[in-house]
C-alpha atoms as a PDB file:
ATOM      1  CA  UNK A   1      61.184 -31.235  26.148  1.00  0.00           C
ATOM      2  CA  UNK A   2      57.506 -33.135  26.922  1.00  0.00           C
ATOM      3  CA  UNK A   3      57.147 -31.420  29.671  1.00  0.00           C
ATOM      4  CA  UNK A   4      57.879 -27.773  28.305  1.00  0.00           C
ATOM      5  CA  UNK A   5      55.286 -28.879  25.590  1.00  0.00           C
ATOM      6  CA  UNK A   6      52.927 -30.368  27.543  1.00  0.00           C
ATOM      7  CA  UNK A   7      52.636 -26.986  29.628  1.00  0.00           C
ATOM      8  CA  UNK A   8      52.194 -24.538  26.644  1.00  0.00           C
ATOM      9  CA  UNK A   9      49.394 -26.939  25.396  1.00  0.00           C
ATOM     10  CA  UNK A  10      47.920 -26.331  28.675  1.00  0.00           C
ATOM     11  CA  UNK A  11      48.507 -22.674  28.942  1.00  0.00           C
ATOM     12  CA  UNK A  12      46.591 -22.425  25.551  1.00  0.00           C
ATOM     13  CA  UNK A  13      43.808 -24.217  26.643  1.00  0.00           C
ATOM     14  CA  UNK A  14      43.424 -22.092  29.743  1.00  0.00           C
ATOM     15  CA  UNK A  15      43.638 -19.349  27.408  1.00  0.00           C
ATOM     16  CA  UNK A  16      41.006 -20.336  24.797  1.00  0.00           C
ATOM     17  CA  UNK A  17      38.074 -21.505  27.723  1.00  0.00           C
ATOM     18  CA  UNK A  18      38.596 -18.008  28.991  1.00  0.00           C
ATOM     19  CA  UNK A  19      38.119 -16.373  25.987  1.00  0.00           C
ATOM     20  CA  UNK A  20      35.304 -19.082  24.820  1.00  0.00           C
ATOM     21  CA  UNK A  21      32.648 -17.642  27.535  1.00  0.00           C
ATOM     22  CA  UNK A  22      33.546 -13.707  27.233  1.00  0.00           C
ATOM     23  CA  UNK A  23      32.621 -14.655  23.270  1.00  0.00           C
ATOM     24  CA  UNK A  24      29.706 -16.451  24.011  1.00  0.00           C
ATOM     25  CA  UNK A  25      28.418 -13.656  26.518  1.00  0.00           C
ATOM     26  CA  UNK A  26      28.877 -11.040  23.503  1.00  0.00           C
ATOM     27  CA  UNK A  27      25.476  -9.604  22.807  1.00  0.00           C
ATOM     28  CA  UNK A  28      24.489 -10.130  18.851  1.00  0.00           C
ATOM     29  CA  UNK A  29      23.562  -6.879  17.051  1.00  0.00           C
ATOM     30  CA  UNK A  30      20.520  -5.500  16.966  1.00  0.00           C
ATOM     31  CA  UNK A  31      18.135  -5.889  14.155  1.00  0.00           C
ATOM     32  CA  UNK A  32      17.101  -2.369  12.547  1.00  0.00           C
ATOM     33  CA  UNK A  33      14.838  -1.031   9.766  1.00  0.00           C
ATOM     34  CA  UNK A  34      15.828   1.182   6.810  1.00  0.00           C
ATOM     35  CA  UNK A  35      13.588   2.693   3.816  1.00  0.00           C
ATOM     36  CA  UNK A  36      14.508   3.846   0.500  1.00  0.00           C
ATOM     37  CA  UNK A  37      12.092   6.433  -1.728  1.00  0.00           C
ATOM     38  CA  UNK A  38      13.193   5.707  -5.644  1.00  0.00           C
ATOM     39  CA  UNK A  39      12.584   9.808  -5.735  1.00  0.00           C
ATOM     40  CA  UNK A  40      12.431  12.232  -3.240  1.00  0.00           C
ATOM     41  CA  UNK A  41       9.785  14.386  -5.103  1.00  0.00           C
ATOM     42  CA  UNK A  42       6.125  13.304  -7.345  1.00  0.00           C
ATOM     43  CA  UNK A  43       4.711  15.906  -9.381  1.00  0.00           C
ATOM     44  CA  UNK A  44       1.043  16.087  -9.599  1.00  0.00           C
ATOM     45  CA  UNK A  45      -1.761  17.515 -12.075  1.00  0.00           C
ATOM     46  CA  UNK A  46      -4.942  18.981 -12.123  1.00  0.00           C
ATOM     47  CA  UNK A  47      -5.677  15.497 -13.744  1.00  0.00           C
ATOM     48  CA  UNK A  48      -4.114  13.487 -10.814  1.00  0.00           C
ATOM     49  CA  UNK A  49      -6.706  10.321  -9.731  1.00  0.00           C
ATOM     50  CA  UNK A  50      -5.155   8.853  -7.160  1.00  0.00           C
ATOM     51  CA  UNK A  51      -1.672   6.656  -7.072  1.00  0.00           C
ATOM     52  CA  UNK A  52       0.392   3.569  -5.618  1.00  0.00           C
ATOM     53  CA  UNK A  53       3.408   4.483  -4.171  1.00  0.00           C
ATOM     54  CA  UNK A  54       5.801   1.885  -3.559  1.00  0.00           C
ATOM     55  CA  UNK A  55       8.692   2.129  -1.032  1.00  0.00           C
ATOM     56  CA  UNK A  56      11.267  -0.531  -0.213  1.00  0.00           C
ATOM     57  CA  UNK A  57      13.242  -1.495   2.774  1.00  0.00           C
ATOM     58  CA  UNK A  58      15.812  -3.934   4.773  1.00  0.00           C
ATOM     59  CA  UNK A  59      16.169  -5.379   7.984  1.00  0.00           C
ATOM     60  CA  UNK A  60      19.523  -5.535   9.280  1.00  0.00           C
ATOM     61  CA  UNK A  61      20.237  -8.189  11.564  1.00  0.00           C
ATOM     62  CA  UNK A  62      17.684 -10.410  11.266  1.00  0.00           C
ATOM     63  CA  UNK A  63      17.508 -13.495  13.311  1.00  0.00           C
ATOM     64  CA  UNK A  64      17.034 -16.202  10.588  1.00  0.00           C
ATOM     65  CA  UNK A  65      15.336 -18.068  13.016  1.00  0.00           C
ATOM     66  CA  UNK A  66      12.418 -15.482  13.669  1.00  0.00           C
ATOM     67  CA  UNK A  67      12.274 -14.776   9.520  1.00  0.00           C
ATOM     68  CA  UNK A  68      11.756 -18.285   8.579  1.00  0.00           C
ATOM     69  CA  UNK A  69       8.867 -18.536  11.226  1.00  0.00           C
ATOM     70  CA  UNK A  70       7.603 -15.052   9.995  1.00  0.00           C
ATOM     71  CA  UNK A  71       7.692 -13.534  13.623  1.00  0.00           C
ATOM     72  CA  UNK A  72       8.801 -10.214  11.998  1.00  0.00           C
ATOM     73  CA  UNK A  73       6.020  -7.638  10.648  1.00  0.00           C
ATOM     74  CA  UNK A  74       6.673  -3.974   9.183  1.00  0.00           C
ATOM     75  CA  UNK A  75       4.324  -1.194   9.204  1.00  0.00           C
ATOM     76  CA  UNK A  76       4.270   1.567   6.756  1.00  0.00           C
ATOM     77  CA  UNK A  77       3.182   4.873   6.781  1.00  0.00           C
ATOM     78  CA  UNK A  78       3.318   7.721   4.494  1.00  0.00           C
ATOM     79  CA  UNK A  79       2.244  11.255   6.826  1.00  0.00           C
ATOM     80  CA  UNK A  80       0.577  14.275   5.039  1.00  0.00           C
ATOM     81  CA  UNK A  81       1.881  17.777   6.893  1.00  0.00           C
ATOM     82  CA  UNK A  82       0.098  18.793   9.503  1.00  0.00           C
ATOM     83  CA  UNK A  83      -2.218  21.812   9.332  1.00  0.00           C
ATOM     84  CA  UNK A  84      -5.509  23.151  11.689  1.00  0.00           C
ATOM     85  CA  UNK A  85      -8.616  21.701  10.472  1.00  0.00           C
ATOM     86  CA  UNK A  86     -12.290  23.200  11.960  1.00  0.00           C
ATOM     87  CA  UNK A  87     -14.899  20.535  12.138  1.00  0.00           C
ATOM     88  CA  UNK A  88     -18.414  21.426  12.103  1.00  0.00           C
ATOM     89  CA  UNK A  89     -21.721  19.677  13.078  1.00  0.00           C
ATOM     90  CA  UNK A  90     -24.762  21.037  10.978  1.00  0.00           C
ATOM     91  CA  UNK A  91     -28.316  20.988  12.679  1.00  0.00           C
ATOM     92  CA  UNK A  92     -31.701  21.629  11.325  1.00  0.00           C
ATOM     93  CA  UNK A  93     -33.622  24.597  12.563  1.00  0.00           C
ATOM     94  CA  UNK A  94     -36.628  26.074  11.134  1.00  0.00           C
ATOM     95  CA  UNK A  95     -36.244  23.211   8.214  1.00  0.00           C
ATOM     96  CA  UNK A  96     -32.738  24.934   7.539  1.00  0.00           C
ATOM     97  CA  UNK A  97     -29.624  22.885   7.954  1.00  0.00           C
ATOM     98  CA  UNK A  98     -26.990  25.121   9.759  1.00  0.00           C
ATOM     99  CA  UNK A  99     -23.367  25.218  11.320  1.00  0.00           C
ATOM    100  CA  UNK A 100     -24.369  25.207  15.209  1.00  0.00           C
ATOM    101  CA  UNK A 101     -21.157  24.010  16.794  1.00  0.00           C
ATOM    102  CA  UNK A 102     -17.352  23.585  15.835  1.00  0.00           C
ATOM    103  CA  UNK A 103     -14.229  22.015  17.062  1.00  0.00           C
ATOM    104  CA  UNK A 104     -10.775  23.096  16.197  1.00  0.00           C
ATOM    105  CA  UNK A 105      -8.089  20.613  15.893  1.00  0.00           C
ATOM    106  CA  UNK A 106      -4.004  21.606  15.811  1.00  0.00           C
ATOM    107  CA  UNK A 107      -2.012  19.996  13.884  1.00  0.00           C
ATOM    108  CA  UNK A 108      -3.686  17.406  12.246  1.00  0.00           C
ATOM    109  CA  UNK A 109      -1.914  15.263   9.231  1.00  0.00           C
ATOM    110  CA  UNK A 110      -4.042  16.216   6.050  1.00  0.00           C
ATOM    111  CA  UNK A 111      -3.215  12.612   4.981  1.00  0.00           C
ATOM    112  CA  UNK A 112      -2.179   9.692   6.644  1.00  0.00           C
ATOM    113  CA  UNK A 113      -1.903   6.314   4.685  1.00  0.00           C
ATOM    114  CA  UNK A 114      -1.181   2.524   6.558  1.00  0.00           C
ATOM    115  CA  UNK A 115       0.294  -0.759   5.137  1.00  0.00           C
ATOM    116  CA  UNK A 116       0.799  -3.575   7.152  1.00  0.00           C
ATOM    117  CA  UNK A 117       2.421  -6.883   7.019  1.00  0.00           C
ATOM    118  CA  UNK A 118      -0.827  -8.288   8.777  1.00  0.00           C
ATOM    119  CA  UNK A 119      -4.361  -6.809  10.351  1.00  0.00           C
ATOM    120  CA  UNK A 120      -3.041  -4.264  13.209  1.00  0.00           C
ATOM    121  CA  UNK A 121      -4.934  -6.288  15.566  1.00  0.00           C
ATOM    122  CA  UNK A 122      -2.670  -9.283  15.197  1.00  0.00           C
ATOM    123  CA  UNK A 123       0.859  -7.729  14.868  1.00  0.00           C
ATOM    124  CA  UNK A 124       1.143  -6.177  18.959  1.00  0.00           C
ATOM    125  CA  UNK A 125      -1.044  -5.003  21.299  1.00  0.00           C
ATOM    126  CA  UNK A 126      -3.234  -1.948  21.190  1.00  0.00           C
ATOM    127  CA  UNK A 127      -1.527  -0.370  24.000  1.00  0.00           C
ATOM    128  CA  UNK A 128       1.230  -0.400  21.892  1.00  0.00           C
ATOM    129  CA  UNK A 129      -0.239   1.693  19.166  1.00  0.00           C
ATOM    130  CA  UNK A 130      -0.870   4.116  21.332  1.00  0.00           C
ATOM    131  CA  UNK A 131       2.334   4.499  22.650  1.00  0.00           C
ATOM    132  CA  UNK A 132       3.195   5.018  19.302  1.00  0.00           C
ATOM    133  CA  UNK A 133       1.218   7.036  18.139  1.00  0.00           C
ATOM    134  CA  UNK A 134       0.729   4.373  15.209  1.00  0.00           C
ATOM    135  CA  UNK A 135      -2.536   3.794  13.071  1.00  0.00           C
ATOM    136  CA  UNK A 136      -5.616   7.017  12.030  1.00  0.00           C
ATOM    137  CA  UNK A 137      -7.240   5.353  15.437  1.00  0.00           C
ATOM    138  CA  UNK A 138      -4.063   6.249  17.412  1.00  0.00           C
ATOM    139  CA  UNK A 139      -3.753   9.733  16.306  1.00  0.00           C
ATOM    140  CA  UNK A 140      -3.582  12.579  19.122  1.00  0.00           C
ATOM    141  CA  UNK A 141      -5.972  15.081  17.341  1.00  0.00           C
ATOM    142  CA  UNK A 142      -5.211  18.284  20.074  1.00  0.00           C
ATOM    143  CA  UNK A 143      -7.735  20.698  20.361  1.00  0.00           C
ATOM    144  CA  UNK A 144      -7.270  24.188  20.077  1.00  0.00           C
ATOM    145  CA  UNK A 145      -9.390  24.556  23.541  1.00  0.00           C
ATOM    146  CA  UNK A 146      -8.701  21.412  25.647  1.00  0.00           C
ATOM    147  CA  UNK A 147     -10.681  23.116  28.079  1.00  0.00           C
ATOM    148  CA  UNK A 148     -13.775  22.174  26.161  1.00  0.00           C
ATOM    149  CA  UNK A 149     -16.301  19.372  27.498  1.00  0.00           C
ATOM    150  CA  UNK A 150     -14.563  16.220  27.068  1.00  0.00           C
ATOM    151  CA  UNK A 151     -17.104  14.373  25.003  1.00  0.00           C
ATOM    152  CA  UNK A 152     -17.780  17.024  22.566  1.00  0.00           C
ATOM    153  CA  UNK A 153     -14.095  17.113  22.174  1.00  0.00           C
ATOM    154  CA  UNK A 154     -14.244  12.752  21.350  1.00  0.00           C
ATOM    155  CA  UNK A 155     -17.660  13.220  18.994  1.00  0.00           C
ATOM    156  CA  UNK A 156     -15.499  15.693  17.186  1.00  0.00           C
ATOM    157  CA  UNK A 157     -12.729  13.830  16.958  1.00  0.00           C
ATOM    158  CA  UNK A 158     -14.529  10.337  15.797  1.00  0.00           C
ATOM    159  CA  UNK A 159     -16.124  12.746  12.756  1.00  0.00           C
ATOM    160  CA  UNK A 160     -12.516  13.893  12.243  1.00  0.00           C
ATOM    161  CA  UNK A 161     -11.404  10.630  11.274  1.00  0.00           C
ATOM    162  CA  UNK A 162     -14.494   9.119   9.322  1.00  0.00           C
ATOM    163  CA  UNK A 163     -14.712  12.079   6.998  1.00  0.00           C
ATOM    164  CA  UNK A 164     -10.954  11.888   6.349  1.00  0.00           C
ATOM    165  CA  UNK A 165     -11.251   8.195   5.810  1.00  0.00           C
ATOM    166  CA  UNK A 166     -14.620   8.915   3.543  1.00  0.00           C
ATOM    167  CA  UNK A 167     -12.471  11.740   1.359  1.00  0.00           C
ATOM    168  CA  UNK A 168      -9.295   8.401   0.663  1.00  0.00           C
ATOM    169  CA  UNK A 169      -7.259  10.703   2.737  1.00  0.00           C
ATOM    170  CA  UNK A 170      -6.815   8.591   5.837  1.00  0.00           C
ATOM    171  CA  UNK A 171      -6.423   4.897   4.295  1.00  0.00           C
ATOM    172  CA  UNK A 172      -4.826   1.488   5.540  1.00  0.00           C
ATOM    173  CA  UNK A 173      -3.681  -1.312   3.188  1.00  0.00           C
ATOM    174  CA  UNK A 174      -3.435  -4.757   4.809  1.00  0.00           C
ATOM    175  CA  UNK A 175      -0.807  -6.759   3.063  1.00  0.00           C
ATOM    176  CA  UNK A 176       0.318  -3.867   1.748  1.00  0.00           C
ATOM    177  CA  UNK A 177       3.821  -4.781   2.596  1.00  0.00           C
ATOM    178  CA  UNK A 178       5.480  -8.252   1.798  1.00  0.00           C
ATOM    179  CA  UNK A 179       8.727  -9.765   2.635  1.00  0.00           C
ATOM    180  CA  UNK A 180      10.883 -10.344  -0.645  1.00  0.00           C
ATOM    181  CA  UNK A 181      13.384 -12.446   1.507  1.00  0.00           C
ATOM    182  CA  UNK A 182      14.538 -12.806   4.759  1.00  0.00           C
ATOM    183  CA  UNK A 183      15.567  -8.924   4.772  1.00  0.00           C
ATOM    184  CA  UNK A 184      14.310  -7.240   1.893  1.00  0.00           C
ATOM    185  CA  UNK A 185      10.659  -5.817   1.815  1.00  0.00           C
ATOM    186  CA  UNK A 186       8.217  -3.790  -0.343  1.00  0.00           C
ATOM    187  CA  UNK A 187       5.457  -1.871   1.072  1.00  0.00           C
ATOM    188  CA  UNK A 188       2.511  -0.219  -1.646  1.00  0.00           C
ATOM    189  CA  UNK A 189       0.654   2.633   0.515  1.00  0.00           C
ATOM    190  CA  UNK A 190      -1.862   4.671  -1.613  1.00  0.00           C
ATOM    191  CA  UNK A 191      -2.083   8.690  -2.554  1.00  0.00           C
ATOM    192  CA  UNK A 192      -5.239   9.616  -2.317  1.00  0.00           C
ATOM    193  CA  UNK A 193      -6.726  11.713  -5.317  1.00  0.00           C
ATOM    194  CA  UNK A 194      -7.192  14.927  -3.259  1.00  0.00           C
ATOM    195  CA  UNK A 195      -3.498  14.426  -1.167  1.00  0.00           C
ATOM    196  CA  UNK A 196      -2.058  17.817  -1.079  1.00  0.00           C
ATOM    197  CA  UNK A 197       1.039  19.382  -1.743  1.00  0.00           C
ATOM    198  CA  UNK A 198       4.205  19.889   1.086  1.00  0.00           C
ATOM    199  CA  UNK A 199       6.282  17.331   2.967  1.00  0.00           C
ATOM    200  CA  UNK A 200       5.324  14.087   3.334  1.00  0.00           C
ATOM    201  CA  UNK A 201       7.273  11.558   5.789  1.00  0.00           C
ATOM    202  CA  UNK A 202       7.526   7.981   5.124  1.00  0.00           C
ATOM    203  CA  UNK A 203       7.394   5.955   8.648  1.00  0.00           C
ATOM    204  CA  UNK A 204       8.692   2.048   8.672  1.00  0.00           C
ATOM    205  CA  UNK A 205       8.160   0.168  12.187  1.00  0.00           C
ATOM    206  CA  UNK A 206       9.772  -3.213  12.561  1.00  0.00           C
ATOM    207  CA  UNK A 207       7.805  -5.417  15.268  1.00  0.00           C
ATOM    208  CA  UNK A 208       9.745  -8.957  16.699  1.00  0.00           C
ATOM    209  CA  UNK A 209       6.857 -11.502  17.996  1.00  0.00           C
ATOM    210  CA  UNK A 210       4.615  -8.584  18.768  1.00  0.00           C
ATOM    211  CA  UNK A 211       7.091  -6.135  19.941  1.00  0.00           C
ATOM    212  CA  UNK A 212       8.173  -2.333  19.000  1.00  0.00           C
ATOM    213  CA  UNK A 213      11.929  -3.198  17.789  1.00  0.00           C
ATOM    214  CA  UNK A 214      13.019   0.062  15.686  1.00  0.00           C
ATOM    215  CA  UNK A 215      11.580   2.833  13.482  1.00  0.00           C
ATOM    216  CA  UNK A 216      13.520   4.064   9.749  1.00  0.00           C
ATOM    217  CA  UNK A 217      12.106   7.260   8.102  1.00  0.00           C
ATOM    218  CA  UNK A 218      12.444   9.257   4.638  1.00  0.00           C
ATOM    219  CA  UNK A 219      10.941  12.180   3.334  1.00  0.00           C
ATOM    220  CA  UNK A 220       8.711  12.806   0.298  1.00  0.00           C
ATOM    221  CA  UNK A 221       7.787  16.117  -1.250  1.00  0.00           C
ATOM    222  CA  UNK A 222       4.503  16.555  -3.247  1.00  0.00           C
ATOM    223  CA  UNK A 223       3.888  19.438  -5.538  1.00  0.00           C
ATOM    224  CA  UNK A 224       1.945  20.460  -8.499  1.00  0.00           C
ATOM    225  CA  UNK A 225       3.326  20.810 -12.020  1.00  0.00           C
ATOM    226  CA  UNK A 226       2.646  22.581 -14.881  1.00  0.00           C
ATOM    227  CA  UNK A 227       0.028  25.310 -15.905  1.00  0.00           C
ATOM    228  CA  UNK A 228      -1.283  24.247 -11.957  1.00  0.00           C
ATOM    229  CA  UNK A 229       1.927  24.634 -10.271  1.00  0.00           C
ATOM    230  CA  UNK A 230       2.170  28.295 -11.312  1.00  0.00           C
ATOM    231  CA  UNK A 231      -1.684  29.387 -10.169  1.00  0.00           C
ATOM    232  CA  UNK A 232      -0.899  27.952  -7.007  1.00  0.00           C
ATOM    233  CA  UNK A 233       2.415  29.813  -6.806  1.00  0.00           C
ATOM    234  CA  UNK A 234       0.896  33.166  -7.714  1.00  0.00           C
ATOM    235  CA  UNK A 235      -1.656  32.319  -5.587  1.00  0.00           C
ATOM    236  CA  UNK A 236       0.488  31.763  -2.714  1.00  0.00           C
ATOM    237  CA  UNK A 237       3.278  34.478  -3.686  1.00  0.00           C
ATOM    238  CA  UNK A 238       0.633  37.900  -4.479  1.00  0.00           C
ATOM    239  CA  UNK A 239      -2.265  36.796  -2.913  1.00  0.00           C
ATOM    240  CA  UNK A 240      -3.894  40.454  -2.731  1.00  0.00           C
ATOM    241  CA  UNK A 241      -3.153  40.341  -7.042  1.00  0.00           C
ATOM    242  CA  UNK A 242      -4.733  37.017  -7.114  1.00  0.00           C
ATOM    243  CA  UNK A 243      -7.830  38.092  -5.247  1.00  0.00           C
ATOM    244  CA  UNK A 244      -7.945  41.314  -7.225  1.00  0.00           C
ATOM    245  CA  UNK A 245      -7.564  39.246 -10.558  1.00  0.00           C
ATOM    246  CA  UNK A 246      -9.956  36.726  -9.667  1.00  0.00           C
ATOM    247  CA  UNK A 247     -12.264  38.652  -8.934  1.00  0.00           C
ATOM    248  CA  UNK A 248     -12.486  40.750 -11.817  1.00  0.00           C
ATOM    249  CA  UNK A 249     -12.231  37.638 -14.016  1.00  0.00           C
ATOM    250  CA  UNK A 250     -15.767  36.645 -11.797  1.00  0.00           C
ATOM    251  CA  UNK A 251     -17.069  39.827 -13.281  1.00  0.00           C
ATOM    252  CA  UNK A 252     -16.270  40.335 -16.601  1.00  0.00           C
ATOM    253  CA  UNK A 253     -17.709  36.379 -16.718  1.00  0.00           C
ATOM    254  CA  UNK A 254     -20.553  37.612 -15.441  1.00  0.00           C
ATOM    255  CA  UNK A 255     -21.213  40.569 -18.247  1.00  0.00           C
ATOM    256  CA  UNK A 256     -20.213  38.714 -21.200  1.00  0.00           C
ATOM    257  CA  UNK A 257     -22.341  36.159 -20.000  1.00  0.00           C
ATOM    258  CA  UNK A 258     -25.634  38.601 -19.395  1.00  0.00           C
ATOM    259  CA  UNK A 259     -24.643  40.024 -23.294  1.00  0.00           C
ATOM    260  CA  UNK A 260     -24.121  36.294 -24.812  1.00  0.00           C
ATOM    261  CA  UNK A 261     -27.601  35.114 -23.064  1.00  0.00           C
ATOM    262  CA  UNK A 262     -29.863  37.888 -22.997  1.00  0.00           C
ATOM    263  CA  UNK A 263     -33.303  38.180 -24.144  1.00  0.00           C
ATOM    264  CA  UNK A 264     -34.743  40.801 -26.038  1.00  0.00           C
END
């Protein structure tokens, strides 16, 4: 009767050390990002000056190793729709400041706002940036004529940026996003005054010790209410009626003002 117990203690122990290492050699999960929008829409007026928008997020998975040292950073970004923009470089002739040359860009994001758990520069590498596309700096602005000389194309380009950062349009917010725990975040990135109206895309990028770990994303819709929001629909929906209208408004400005003001 020893004996028969002494082997099935021994069969259970050859059992459990080969099923201790195929445990150990498990890989853990993965950590990953996700964003939440408390609405998926803003309304806007004529009167609109400018906004904080504040998103939240998670990590799942988090090592609680890396969170207590802080090895984990998020970036935020909240990306305007793209349209073509024309960039122009004035130049005076004759005493007479005029449009000489122009650079058309495809599909650049009207807006494009940044928060950061840190300064860029110490989160990763800025060959990692570009990889990703990540930061105003790190934006591919294409040109409508790649074809043209390279450094008028990268002049363009630099104005691009500085007048979009000049207008609040392209912005960045260091410590804009803070930990709440080991796996909660909030992240404040700012609407500019002028941001327009479509589709905007909320962008979170989770970096481990300097390195690109996972990317979440929500959308955001922007659009003008009120008195505002129907102009821009008429304007949009019968634009030959608008013009028409408009126009005659211009005039019939004009000749009450002439009657109101004139001198005889």
């Amino acid at each position: 009767m020893a004996g028969l117990r002494a082997f099935a203690v021994a069969s259970f122990l050859s059992l459990a050390a080969t099923a201790l290492p195929a445990a150990a050699q498990a890989p853990p999960s993965a950590e990953s990002i996700q964003i939440g929008l408390s609405t998926d829409a803003i309304s806007i007026t004529a009167g609109f000056s400018g906004a904080d928008l504040t998103i939240f997020g998670s990590l799942e998975n988090p090592d609680p190793l890396v969170a207590r040292q802080g090895r984990y950073d998020v970036i935020v970004v909240l990306e305007g729709p793209a349209r073509p923009v024309v960039v122009r470089r004035k130049d005076r002739v004759l005493g007479v400041w005029i449009n000489l040359e122009s650079e058309t860009f495809e599909n650049v994001p009207v807006s494009y706002s940044v928060a950061t758990t840190r300064p860029l520069q110490d989160i990763t590498e800025p060959n990692s940036y570009k990889q990703l596309s990540l930061g105003a700096s790190n934006l591919y602005m294409q040109p409508a004529e790649p074809s043209d000389n390279p450094m008028t194309i990268e002049e363009f380009t630099s104005a691009l940026r500085e007048r979009k950062a000049a207008t609040g349009l392209y912005s960045e917010n260091v410590g804009g996003v803070q930990f709440l725990s080991q796996n909660l975040f909030r992240a404040t990135v700012r609407l500019a005054p002028n941001i327009p109206v479509g589709t905007h895309k909320a962008r979170a990028f989770l970096f481990k010790s300097g390195m690109f770990v996972k990317e979440s994303s929500a959308q955001l819709e922007i659009r003008k209410s009120g008195f505002e929001q129907s102009i821009f629909r008429v304007a949009h929906d019968y634009s030959f009626l608008y013009g028409v209208f408009a126009v005659s408004l211009a005039m019939l400005t004009g000749w009450l003002g002439r009657i109101v003001f004139r001198k005889d």
